[in-house]
Structure formats: C-alpha cells, structure tokens
C-alpha atoms as a PDB file:
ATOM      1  CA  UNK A   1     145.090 192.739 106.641  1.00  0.00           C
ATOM      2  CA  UNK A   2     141.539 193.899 105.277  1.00  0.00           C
ATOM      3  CA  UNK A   3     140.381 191.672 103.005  1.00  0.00           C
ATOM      4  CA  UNK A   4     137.993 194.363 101.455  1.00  0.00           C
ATOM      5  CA  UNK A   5     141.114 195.651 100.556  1.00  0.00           C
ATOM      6  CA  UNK A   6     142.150 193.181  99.026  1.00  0.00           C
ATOM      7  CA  UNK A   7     138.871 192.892  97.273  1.00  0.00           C
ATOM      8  CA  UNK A   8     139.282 196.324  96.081  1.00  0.00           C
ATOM      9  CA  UNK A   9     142.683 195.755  94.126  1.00  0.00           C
ATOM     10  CA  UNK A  10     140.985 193.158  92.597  1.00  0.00           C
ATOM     11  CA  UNK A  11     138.561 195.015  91.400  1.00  0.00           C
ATOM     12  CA  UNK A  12     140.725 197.370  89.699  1.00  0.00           C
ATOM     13  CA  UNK A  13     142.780 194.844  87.864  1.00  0.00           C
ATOM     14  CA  UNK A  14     139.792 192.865  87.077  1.00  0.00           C
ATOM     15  CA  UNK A  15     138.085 196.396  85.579  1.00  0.00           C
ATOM     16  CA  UNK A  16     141.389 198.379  83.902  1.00  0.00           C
ATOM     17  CA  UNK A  17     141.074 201.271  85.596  1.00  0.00           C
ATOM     18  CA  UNK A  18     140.135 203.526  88.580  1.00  0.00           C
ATOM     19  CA  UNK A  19     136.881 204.633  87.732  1.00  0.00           C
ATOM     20  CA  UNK A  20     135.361 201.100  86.346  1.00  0.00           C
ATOM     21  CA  UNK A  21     136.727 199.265  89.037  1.00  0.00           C
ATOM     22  CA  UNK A  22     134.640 202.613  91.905  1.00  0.00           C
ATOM     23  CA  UNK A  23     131.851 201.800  90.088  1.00  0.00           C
ATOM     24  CA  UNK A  24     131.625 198.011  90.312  1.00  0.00           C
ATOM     25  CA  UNK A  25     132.284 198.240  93.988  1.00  0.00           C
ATOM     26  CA  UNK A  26     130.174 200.950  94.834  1.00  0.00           C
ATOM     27  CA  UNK A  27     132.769 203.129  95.799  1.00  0.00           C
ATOM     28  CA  UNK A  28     133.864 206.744  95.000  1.00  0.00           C
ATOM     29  CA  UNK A  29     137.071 206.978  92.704  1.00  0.00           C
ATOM     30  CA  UNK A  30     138.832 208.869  95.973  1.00  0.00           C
ATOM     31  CA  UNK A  31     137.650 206.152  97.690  1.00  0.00           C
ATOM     32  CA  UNK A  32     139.256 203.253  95.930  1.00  0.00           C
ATOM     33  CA  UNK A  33     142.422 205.392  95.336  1.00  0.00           C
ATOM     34  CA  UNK A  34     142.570 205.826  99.286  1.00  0.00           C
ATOM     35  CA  UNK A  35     142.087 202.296  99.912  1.00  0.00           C
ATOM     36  CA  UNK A  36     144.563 201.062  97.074  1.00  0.00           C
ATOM     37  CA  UNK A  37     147.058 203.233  98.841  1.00  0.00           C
ATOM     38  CA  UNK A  38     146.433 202.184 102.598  1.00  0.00           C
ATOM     39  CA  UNK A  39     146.739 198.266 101.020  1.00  0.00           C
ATOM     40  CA  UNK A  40     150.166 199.335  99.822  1.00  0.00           C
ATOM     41  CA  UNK A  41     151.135 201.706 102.661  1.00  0.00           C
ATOM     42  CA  UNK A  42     150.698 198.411 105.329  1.00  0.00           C
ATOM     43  CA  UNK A  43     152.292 195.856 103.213  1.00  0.00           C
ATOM     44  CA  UNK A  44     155.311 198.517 102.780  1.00  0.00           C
ATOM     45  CA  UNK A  45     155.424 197.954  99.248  1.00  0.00           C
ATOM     46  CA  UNK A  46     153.951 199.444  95.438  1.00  0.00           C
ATOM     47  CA  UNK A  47     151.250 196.926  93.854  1.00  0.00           C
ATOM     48  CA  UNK A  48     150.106 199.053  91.357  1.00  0.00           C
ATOM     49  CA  UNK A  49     151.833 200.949  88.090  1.00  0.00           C
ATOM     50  CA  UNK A  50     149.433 203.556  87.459  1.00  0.00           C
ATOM     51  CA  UNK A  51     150.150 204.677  83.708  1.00  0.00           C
ATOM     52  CA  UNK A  52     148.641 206.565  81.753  1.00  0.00           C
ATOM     53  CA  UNK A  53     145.896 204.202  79.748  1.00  0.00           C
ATOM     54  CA  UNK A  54     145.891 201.287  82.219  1.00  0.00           C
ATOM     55  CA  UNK A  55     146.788 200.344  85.446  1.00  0.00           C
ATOM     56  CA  UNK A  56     148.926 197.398  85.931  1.00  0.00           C
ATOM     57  CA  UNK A  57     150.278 194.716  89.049  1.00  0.00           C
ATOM     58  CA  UNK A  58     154.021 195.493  89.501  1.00  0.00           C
ATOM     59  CA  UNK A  59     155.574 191.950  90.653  1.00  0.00           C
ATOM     60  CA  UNK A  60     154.623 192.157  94.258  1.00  0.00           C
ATOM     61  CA  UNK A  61     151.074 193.750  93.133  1.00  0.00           C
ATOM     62  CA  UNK A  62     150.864 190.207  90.999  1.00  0.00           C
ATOM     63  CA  UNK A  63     151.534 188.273  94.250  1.00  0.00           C
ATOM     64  CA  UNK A  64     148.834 189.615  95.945  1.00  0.00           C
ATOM     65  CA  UNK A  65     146.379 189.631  93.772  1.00  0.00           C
ATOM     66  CA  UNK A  66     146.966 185.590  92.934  1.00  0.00           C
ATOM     67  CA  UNK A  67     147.041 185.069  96.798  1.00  0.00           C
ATOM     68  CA  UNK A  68     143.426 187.881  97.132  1.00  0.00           C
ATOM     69  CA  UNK A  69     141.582 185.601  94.068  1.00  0.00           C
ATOM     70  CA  UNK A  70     142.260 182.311  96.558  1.00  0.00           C
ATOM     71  CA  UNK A  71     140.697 183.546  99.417  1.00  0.00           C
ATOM     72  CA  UNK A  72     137.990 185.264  97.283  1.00  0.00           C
ATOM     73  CA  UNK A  73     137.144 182.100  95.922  1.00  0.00           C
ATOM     74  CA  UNK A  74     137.340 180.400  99.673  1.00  0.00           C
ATOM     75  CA  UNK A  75     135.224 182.845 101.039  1.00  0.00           C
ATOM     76  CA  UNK A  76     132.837 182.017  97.826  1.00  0.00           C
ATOM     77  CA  UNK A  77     132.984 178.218  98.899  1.00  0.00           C
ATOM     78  CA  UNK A  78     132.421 179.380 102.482  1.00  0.00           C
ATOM     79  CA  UNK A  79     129.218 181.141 101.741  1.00  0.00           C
ATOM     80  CA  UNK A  80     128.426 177.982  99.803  1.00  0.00           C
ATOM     81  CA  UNK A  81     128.967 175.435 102.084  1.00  0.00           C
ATOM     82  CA  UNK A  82     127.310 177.062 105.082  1.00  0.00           C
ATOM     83  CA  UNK A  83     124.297 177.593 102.771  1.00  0.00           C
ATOM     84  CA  UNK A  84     123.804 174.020 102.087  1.00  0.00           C
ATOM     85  CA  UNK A  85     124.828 172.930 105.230  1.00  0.00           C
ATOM     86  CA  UNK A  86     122.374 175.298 106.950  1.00  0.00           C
ATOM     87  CA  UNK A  87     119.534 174.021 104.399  1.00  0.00           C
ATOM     88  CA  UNK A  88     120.635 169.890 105.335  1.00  0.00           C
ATOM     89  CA  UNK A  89     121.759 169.291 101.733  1.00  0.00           C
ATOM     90  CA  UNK A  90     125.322 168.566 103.396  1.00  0.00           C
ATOM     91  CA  UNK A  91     127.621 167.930 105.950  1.00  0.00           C
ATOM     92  CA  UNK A  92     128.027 164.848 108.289  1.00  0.00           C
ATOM     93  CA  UNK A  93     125.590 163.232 110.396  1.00  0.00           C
ATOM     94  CA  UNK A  94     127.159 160.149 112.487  1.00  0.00           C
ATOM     95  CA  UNK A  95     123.394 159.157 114.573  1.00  0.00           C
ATOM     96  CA  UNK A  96     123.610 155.921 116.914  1.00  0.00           C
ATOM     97  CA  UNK A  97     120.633 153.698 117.518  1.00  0.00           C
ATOM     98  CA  UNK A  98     119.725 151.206 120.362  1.00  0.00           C
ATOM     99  CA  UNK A  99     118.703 147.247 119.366  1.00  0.00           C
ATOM    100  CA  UNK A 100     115.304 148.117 118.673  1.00  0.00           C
ATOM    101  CA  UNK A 101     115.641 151.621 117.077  1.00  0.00           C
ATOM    102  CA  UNK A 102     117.938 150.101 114.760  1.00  0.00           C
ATOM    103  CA  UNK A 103     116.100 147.213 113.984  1.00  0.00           C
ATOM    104  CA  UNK A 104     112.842 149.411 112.869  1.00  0.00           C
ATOM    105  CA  UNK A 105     114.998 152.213 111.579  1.00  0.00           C
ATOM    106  CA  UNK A 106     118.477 151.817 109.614  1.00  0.00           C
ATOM    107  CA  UNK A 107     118.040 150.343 106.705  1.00  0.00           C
ATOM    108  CA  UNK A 108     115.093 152.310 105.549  1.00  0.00           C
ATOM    109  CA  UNK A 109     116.515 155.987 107.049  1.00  0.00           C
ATOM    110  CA  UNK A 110     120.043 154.709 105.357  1.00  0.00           C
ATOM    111  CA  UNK A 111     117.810 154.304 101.934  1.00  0.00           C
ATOM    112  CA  UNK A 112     115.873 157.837 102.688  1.00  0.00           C
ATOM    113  CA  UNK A 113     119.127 159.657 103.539  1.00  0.00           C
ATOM    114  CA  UNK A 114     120.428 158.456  99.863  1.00  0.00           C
ATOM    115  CA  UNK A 115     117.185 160.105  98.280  1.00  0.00           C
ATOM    116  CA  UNK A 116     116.772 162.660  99.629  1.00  0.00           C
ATOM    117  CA  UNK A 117     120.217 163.787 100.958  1.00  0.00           C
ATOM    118  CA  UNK A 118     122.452 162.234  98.979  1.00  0.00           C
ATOM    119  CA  UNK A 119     125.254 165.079  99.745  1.00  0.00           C
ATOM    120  CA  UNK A 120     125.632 164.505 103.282  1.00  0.00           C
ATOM    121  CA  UNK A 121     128.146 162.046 104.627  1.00  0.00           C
ATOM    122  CA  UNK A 122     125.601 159.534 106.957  1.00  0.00           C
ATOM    123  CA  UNK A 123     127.532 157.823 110.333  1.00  0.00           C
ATOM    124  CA  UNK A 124     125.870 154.993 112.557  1.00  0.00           C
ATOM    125  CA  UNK A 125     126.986 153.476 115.740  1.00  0.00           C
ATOM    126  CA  UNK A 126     124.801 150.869 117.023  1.00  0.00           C
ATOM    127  CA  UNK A 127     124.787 149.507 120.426  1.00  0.00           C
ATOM    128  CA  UNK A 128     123.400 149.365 123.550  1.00  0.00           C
ATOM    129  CA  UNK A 129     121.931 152.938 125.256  1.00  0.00           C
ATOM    130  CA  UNK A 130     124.648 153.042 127.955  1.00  0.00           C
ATOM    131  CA  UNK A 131     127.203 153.006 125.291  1.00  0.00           C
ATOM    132  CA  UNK A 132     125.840 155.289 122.927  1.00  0.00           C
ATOM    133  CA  UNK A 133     125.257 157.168 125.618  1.00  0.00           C
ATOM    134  CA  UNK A 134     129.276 158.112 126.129  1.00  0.00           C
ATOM    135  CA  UNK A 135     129.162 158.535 122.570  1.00  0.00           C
ATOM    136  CA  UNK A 136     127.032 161.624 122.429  1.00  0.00           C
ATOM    137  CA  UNK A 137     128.902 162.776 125.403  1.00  0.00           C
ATOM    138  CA  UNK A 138     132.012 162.709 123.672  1.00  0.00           C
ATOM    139  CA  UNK A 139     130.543 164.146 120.568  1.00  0.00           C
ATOM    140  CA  UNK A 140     131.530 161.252 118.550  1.00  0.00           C
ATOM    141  CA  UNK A 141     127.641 160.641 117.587  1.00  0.00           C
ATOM    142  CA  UNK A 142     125.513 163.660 116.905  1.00  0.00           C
ATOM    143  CA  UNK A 143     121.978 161.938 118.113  1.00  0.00           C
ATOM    144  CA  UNK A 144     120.585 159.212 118.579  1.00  0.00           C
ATOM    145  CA  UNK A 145     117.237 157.051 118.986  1.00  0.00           C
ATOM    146  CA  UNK A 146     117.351 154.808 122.679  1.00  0.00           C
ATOM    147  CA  UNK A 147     116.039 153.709 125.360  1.00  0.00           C
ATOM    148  CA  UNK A 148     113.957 156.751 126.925  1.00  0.00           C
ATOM    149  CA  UNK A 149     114.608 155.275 130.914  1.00  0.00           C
ATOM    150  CA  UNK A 150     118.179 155.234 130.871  1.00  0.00           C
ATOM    151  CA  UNK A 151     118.595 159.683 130.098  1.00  0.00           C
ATOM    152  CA  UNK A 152     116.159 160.420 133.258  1.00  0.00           C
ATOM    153  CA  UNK A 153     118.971 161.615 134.688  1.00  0.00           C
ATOM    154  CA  UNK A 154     121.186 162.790 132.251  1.00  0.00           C
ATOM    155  CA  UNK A 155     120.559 166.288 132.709  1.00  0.00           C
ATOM    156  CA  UNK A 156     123.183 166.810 129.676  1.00  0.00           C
ATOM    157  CA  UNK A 157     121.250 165.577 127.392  1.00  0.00           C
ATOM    158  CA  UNK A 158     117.899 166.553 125.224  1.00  0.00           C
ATOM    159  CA  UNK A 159     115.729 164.070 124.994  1.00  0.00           C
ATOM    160  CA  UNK A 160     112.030 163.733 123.114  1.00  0.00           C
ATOM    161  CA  UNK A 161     109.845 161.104 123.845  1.00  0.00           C
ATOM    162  CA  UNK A 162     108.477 158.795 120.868  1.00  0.00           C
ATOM    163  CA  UNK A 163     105.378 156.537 121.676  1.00  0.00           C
ATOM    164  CA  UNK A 164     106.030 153.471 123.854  1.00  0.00           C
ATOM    165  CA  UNK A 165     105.954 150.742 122.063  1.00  0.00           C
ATOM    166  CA  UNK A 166     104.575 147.246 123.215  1.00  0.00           C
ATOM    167  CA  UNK A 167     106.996 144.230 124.579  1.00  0.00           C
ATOM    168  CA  UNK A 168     105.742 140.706 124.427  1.00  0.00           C
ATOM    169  CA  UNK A 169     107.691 137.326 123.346  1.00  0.00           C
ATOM    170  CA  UNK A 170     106.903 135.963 120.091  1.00  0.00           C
ATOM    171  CA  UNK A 171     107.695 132.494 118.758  1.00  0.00           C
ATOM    172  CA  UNK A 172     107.998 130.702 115.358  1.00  0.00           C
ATOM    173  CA  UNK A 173     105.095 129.514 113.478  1.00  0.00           C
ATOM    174  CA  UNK A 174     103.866 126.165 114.686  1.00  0.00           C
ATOM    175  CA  UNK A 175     106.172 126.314 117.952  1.00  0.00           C
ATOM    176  CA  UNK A 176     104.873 123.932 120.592  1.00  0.00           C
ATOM    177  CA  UNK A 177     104.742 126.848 123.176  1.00  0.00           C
ATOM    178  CA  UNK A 178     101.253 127.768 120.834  1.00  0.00           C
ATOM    179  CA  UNK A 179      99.772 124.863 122.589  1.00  0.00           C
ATOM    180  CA  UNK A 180      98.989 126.384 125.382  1.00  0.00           C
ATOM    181  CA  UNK A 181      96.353 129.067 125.485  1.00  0.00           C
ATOM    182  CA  UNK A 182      98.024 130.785 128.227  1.00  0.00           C
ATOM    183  CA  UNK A 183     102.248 130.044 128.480  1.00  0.00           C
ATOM    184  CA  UNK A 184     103.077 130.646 131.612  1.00  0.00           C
ATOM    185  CA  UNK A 185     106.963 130.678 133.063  1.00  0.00           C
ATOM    186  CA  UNK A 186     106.998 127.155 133.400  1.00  0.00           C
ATOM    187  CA  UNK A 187     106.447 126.766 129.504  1.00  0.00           C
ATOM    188  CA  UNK A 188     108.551 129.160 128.562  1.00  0.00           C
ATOM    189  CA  UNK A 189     111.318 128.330 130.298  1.00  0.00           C
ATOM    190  CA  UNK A 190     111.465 124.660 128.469  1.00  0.00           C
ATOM    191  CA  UNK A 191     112.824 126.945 125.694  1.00  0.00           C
ATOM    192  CA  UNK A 192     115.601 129.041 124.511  1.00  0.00           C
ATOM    193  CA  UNK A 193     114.748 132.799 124.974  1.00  0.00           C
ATOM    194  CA  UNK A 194     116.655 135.622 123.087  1.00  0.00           C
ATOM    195  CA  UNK A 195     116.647 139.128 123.682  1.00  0.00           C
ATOM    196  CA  UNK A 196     118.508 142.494 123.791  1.00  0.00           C
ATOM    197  CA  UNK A 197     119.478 144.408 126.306  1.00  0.00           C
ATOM    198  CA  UNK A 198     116.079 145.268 128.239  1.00  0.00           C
ATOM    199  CA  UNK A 199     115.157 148.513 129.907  1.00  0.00           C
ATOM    200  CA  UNK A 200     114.757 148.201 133.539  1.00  0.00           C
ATOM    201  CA  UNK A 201     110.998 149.151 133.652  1.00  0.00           C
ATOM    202  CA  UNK A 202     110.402 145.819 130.858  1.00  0.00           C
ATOM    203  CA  UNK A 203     112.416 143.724 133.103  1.00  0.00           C
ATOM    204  CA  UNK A 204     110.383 144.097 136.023  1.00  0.00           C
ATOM    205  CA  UNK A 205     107.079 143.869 134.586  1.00  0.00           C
ATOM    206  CA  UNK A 206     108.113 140.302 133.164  1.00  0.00           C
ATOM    207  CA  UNK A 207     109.229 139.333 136.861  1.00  0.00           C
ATOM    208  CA  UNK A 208     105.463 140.939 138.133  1.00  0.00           C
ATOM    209  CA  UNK A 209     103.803 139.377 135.461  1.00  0.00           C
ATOM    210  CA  UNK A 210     105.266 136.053 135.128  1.00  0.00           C
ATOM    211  CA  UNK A 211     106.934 135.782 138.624  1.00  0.00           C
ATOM    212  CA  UNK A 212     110.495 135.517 140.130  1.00  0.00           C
ATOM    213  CA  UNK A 213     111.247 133.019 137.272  1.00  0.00           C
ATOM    214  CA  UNK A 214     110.700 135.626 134.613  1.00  0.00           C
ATOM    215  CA  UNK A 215     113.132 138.187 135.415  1.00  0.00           C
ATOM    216  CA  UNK A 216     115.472 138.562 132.307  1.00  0.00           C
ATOM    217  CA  UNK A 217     118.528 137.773 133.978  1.00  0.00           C
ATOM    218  CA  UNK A 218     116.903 133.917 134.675  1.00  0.00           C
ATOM    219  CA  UNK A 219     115.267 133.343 131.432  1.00  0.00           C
ATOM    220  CA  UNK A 220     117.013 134.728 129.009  1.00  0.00           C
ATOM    221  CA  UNK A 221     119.745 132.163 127.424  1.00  0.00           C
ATOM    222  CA  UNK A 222     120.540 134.843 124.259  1.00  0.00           C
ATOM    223  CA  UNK A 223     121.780 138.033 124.525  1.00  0.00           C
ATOM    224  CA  UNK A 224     122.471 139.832 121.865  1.00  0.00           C
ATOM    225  CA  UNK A 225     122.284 143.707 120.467  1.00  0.00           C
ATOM    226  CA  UNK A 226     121.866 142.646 116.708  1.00  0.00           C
ATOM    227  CA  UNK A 227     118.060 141.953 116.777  1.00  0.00           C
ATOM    228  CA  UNK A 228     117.822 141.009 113.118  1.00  0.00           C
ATOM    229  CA  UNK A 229     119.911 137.948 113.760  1.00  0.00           C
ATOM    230  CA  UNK A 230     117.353 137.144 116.732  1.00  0.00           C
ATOM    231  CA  UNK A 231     115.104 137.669 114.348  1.00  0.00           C
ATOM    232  CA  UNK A 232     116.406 134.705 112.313  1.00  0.00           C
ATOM    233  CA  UNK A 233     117.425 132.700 115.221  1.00  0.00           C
ATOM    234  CA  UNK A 234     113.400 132.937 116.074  1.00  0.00           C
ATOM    235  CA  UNK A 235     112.366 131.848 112.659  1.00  0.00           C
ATOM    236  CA  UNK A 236     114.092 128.825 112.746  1.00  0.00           C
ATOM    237  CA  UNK A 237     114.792 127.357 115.845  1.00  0.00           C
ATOM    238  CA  UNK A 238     112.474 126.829 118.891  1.00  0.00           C
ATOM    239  CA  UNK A 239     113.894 129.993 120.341  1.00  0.00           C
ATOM    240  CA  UNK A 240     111.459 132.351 121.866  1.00  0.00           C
ATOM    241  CA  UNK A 241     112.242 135.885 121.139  1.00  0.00           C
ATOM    242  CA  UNK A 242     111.025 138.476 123.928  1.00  0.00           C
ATOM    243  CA  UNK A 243     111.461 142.562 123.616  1.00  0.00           C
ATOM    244  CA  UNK A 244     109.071 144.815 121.763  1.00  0.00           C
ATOM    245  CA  UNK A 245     106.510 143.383 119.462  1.00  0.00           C
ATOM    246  CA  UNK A 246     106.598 145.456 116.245  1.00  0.00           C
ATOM    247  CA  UNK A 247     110.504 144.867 115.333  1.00  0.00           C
ATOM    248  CA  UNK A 248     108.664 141.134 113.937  1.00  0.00           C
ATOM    249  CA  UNK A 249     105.792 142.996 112.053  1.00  0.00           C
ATOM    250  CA  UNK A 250     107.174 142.082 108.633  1.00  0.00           C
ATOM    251  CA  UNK A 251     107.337 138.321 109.844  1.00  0.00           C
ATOM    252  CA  UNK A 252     104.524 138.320 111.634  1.00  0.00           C
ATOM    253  CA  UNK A 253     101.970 139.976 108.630  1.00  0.00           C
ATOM    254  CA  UNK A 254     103.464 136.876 106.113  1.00  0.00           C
ATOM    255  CA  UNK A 255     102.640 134.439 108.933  1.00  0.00           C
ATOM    256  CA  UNK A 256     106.379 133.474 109.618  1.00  0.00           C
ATOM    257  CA  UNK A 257     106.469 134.296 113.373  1.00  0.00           C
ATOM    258  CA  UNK A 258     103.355 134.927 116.264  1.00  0.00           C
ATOM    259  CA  UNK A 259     103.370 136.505 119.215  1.00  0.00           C
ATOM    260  CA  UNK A 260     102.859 133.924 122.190  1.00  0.00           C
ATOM    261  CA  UNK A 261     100.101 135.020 124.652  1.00  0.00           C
ATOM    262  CA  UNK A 262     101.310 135.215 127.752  1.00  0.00           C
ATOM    263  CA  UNK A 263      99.482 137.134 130.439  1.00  0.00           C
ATOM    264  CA  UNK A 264      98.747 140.644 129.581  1.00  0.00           C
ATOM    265  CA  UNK A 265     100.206 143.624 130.657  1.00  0.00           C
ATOM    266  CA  UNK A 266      99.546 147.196 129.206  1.00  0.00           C
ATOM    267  CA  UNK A 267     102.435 148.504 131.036  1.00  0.00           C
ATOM    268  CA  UNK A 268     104.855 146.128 129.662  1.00  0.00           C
ATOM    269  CA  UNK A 269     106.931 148.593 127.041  1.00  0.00           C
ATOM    270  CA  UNK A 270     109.409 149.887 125.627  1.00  0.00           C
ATOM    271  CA  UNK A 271     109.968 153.725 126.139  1.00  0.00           C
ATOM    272  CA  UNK A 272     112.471 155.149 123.576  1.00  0.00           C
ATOM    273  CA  UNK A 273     113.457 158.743 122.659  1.00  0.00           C
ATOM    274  CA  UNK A 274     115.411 161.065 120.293  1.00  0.00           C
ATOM    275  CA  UNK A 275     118.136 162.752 122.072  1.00  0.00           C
ATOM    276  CA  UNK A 276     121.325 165.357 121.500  1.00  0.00           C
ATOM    277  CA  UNK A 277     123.385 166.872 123.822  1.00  0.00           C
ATOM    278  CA  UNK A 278     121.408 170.290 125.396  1.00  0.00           C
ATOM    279  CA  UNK A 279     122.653 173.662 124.782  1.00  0.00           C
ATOM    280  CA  UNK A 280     124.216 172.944 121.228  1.00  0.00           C
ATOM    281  CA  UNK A 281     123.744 174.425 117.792  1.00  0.00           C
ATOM    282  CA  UNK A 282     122.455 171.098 115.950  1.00  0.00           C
ATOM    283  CA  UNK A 283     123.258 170.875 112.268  1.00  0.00           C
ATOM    284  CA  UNK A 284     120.185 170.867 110.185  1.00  0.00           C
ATOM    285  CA  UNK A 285     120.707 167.244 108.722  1.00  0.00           C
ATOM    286  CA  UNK A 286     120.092 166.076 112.310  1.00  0.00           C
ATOM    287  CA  UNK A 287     116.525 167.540 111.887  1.00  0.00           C
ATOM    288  CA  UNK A 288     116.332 164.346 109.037  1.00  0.00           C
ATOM    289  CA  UNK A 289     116.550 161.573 111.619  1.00  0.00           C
ATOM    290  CA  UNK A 290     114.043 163.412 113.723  1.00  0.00           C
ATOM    291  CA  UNK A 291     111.402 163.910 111.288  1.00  0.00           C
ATOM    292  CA  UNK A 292     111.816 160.578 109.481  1.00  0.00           C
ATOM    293  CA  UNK A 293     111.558 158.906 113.238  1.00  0.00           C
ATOM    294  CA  UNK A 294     108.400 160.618 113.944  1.00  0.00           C
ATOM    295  CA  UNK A 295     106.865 160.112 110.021  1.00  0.00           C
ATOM    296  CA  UNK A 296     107.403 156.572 111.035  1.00  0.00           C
ATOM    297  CA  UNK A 297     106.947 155.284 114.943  1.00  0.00           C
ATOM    298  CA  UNK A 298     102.962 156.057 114.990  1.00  0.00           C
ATOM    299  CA  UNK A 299     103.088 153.326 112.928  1.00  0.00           C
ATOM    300  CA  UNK A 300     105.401 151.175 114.904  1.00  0.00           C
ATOM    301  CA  UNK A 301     103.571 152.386 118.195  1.00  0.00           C
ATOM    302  CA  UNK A 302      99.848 150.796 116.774  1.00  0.00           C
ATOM    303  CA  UNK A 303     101.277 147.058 115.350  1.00  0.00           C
ATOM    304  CA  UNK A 304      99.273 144.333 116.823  1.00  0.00           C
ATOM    305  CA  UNK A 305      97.715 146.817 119.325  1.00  0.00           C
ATOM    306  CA  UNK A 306      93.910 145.454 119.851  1.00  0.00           C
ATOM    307  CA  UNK A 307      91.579 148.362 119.728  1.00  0.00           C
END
C-alpha cells in the first residue's frame, strides 16, 4: 500500500474538500481525485462520501484514516529520532574500558555524558582487553579504550592510537622502599606488589630492566582489574603498586603516594587505543568517547614526564 496515498486521504479529510486538500499537497485536483480512487480501487472498498458541500469517511474510510494518522505520526517520530540520533543527542552507547582507561576515564566521561548528552542511554563494561575484546566482536560494546598491543592482529577491528603513557611502580608516602636511592628487585620483592593485567611489551621491559626476578608473573602478589581499589590498597598498606604512572596523579600532586625510582626505562609503557569494529556505520554518540579521550590523554601522556 502507498503510503502517499494514504497521506493524500488525509489531506482531504483534514482540508473538507477536493480542491483545499490539491492545494496543500501540491497536487492537481485530477490528481488527488485519481489517487483517492486508486487508494479505494486496491483496498476493494469506498472511503469517501463525496456530497455535495463536504466530503466525508464512510466507516471503512474512518478506519483508514485512524490507522494513516498512526503511521503519519511514526514516520514523524522516525524523522525525529534519526535526526537526533544522527546529531549524538540520543541513542545508546554501551563503550568498555581496560584497567587503566577506566581508571583515568569513567567517572569523569560518565559526568560529561550527563552534561552534555543527557538523552543518550550510556553502557560500560570494564575488564581486561582480551575480554572486551569478544565484546566488540559480538557487538555487545560499541568501542572501547585498551590496550593498543593486544588488536595488532585483529584485522576486524579499527583501532587509533592515543599517546603511550609511562609505567613505573609507585609506593605510599614514607614507604621504606624510599630508602633506597635506587630499589632494585631485591627491594622490591620484600614487598607486596599489585597490578593489573600488564601488556606484554611492559612485562618484558620490567624482566630487562630489573632482571629474571622482575617479570610480572614472579613479583606480582595482587592482581586485580579494579585499579582504584589498588589505588587504596597502595595508600595504606606497604603494597607497591606497578602499571602506568599517571592513574596516581591525583595522589601523587597532594603528596599521598610517590613513584619509587627504580632504574629508568623510556620504553617502559603503556600503549592504549580507541577501537570499533572496521567497516561499520558508527553512531554519532560514539564520536563523544573519542573526542573526550583525546581532549584528555595529552594530559595523561605528560604527568611526571621530566622534560
């Protein structure tokens, strides 16, 4: 059935007669008479009483012009939605961040997305790459910020680097490890050490840098993909915490935790990225996360680094 059809009936109840009704639709009266008959000719039935003054609905004409002003108010609504879906002011975003991401990022995106976006519906998974990972495959995240080393070779998926950001172990203030001008493994491993899940590249700089007894898998006693609460762990236990520096910016600019100077390395960091699955038609909310990560990890990329 032709909805302009449909659209045209209206019009003629809506205007009285023949020749208001060709007139607000642009059409000739011929026209609108042809079409009015064609509507009635498929449906096998009369919709119109054309008298002399007036034309009115007979009773099937009244059934299909209650059923034509639904779908001319969905198609309304249609227009609407994909207008402010198109523009970001709606829609549903579900994004999934790794450890670090979502330490630096959720809580103020969550507080942007409410100011700026308040309309559309805001999803997070958090967990570890891998995982979030089979997520995005099976669309049940639309993009997310990770580790950049594990998608080399996920030719399925977009990615865009961010800046790399700078891994080191920090420690509470006054910690004994601070004794020591230079830490070594041997000090460190008199303590507790926390962490997240590391990206292969980190890992194996610690085990260059500090030696076979600072590969993760031998010093780290704490593993866990909540960093916040190894940020708290950190603060007040003799726990070291190791993964990047700048996710303890906040408690390291009041003083509350310091990074412990073990031998440098400018190659030990973390490499993260935004990333979607290729060859999809992304919804223009997504382009929020992307442009509030990038307004934001300069600054996350340049804590503590010495110029």
């Amino acid at each position: 059935m032709d909805f302009q059809k449909l659209k045209h009936l209206l019009a003629v109840v809506e205007h009285g007669t023949f020749s208001r009704a060709a007139d607000a639709v642009n059409l000739s009266q011929p026209a609108l008479s042809r079409s009015i008959q064609a509507l009635e000719a498929e449906l096998g039935l009369p919709l119109l009483d054309r008298g002399a003054r007036q034309v009115r609905l007979t009773p099937y004409g009244a059934c299909v012009a209650e059923r034509a002003r639904r779908m001319r108010f969905e198609e309304a609504e249609l227009q609407r939605e994909l207008k402010t879906l198109h523009s970001g002011e709606s829609g549903t975003l579900v994004i999934g961040l790794s450890p670090a991401p979502a330490s630096l990022l959720l809580s103020p995106f969550l507080a942007h997305m409410t100011a700026s976006r308040p309309q559309v519906r805001v999803g997070v998974e958090l967990g570890a790459t891998s995982a979030l990972l089979d997520m995005l495959r099976a669309e049940r995240i639309d993009a997310m910020v990770c580790d950049a080393r594990m998608l080399y070779d996920a030719a399925d998926v977009e990615a865009r680097p961010l800046a790399p950001l700078r891994a080191g172990v920090v420690c509470r203030k006054g910690h004994p490890i601070l004794a020591h001008r230079r830490p070594g493994i041997e000090q460190i491993r008199q303590y507790p050490v926390a962490s997240s899940t590391l990206s292969p590249e980190v890992s194996l700089r610690l085990a260059e840098t500090l030696g076979p007894g600072g590969a993760p898998e031998q010093m780290i006693t704490t593993r866990c993909e909540n960093l916040d609460a190894l940020v708290e762990l950190a603060l007040h236990t003799d726990t070291l915490l190791l993964g990047v520096i700048c996710v303890t910016r906040r408690q390291q600019e009041a003083g509350l935790l310091v990074e412990v100077p073990i031998p440098p390395d400018p190659q030990r960091q973390g490499h993260y990225a935004l990333a979607r699955l290729a060859g999809r038609t992304p919804l223009t909310a997504q382009d929020a996360l992307y442009e509030f990560t990038r307004e934001c990890w300069d600054g996350f990329a340049s804590f503590g680094v010495r110029g």
